[in-house]
C-alpha atoms as a PDB file:
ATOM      1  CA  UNK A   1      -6.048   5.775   1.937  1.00  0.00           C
ATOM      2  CA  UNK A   2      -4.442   2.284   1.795  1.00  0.00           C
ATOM      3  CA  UNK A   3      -1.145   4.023   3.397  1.00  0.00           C
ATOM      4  CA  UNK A   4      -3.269   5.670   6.017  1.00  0.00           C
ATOM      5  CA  UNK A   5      -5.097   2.091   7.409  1.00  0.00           C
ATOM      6  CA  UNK A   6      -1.301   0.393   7.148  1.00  0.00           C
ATOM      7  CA  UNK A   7       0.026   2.789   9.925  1.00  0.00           C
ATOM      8  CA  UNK A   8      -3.101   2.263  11.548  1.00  0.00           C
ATOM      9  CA  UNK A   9      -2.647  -0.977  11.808  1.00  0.00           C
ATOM     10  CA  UNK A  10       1.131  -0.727  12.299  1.00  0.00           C
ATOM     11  CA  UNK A  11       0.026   1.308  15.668  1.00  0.00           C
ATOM     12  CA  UNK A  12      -2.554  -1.221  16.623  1.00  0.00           C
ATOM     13  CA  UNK A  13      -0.043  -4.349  16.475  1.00  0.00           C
ATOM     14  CA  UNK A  14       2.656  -2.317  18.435  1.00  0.00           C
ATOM     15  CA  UNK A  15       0.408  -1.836  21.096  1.00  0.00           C
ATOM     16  CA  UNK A  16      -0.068  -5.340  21.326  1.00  0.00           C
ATOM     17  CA  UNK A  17       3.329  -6.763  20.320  1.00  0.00           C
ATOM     18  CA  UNK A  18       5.150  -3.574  23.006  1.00  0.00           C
ATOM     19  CA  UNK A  19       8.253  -2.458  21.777  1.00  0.00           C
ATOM     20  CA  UNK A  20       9.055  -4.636  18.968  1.00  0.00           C
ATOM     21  CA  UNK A  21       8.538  -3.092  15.336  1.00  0.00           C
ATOM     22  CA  UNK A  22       9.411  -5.282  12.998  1.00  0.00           C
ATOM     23  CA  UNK A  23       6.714  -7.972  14.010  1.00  0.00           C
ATOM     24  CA  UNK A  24       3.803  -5.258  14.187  1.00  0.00           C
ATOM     25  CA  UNK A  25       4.982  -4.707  10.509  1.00  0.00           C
ATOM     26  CA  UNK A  26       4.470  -8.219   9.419  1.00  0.00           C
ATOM     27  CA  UNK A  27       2.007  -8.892  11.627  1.00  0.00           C
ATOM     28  CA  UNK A  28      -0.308  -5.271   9.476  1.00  0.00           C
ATOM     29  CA  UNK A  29       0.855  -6.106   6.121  1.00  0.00           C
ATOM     30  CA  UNK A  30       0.290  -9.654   6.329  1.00  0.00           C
ATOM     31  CA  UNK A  31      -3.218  -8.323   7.846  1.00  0.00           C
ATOM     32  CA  UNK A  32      -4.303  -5.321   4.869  1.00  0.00           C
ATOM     33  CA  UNK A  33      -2.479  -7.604   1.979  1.00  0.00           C
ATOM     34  CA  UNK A  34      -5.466  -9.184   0.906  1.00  0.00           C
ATOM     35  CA  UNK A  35      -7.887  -6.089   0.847  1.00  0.00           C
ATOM     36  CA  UNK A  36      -5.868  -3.800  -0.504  1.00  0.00           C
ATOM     37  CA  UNK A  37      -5.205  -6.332  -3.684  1.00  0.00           C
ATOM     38  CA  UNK A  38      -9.004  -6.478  -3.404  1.00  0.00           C
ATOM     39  CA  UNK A  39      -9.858  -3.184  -4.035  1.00  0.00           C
ATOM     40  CA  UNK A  40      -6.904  -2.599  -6.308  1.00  0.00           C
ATOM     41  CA  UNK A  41      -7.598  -5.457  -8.277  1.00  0.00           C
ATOM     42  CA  UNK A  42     -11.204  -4.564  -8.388  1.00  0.00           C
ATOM     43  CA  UNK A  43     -10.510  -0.891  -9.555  1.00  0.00           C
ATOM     44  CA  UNK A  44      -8.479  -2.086 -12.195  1.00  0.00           C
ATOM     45  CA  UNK A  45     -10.479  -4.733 -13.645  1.00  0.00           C
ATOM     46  CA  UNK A  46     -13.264  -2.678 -13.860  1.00  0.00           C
ATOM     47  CA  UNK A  47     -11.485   0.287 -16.135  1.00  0.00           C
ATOM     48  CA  UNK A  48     -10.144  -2.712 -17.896  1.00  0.00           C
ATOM     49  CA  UNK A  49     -12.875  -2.544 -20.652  1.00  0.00           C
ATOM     50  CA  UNK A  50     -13.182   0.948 -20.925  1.00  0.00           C
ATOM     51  CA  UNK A  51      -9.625   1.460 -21.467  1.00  0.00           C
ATOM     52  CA  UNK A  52      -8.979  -1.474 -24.133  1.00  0.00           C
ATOM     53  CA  UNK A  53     -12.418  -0.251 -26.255  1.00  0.00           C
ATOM     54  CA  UNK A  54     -12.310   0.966 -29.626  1.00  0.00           C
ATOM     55  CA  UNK A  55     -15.402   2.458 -29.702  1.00  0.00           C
ATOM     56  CA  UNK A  56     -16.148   6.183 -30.647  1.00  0.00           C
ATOM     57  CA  UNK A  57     -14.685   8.292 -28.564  1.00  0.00           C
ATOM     58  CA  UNK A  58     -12.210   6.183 -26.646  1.00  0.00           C
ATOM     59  CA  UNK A  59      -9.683   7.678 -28.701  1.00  0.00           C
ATOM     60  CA  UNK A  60      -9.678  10.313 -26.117  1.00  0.00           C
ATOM     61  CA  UNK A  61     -10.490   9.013 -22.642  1.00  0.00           C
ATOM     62  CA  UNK A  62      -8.797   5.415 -23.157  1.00  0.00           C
ATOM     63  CA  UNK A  63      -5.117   7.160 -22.320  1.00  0.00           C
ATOM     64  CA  UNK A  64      -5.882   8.676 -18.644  1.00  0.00           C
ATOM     65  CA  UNK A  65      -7.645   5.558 -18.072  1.00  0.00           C
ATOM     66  CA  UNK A  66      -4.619   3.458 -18.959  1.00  0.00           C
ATOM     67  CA  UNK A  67      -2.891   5.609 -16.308  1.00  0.00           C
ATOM     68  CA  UNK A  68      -5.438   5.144 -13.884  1.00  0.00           C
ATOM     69  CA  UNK A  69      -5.012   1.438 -13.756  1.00  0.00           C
ATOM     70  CA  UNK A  70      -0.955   2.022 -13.941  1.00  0.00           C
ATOM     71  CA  UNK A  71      -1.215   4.364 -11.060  1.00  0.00           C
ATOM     72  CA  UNK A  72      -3.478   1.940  -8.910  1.00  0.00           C
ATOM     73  CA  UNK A  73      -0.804  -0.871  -9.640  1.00  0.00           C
ATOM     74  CA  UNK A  74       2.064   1.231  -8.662  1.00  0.00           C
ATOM     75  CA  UNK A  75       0.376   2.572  -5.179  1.00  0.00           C
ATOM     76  CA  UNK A  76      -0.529  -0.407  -4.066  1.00  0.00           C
ATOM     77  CA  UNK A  77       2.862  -1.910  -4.950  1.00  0.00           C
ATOM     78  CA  UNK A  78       4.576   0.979  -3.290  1.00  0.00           C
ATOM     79  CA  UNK A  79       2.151   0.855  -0.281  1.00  0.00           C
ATOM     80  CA  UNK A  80       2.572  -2.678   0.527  1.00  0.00           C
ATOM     81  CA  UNK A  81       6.815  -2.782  -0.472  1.00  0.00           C
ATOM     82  CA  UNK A  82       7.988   0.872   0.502  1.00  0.00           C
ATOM     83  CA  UNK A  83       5.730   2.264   3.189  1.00  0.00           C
ATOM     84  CA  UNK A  84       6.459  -1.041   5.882  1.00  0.00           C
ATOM     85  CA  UNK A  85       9.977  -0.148   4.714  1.00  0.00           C
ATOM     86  CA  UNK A  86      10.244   3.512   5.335  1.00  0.00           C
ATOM     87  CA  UNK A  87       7.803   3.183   8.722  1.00  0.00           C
ATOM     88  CA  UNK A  88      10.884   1.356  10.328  1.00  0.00           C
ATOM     89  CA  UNK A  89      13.815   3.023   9.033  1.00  0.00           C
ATOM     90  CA  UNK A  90      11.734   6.323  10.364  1.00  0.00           C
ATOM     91  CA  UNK A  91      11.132   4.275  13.529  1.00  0.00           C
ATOM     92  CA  UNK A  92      14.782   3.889  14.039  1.00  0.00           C
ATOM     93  CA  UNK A  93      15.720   6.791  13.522  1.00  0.00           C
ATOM     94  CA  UNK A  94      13.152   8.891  15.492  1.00  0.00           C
ATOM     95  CA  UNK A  95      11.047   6.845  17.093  1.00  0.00           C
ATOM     96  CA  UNK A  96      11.509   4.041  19.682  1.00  0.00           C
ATOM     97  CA  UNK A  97      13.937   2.174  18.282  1.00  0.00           C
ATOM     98  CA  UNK A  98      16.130   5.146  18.375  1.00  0.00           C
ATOM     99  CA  UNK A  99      18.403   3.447  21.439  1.00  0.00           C
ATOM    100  CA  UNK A 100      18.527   0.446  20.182  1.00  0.00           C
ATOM    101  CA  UNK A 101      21.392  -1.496  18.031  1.00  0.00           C
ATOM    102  CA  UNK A 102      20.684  -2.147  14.636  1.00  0.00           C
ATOM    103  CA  UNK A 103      19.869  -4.843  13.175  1.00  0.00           C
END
């Protein structure tokens, strides 16, 4: 979902910045930074608990939610670091920037 509203945004800032990719980029990430940490950190903090309890029966469920949390660190890592990343190297190769030098 967080990839989805990143290239939304992307879209929206190259509309408004033309041509030029690389500043839509910073312009999105720099935009969706703070709420996607938000609801990461959020999502995380509240499995937290559950996952570090020793309670009866935690035995069980504690493991997938220790991979929860890991997998909600890694997306939004990956979403914010590899997606931007990926956007423009897939933006000069197919897209607009396919004429153009690079950088």
């Amino acid at each position: 979902m967080d990839g989805v509203l990143l290239i939304t945004y992307i879209r929206q800032a190259r509309q408004k910045h033309g041509d030029d990719a690389q500043d839509a980029i910073i312009e999105a990430v720099s935009q969706r930074l703070r709420p996607v940490l938000m609801t990461a950190l959020l999502a995380s903090l509240g499995l937290l608990p559950a996952a570090l309890s020793h309670a009866i029966g935690s035995d069980t469920s504690a493991p997938s939610r220790i991979v929860i949390i890991g997998g909600l660190i890694s997306s939004t890592l990956l979403t914010m670091l590899l997606l931007p990343t990926l956007y423009e190297l897939a933006d000069r190769w197919f897209g607009a920037g396919r004429g153009r030098n690079p950088r």
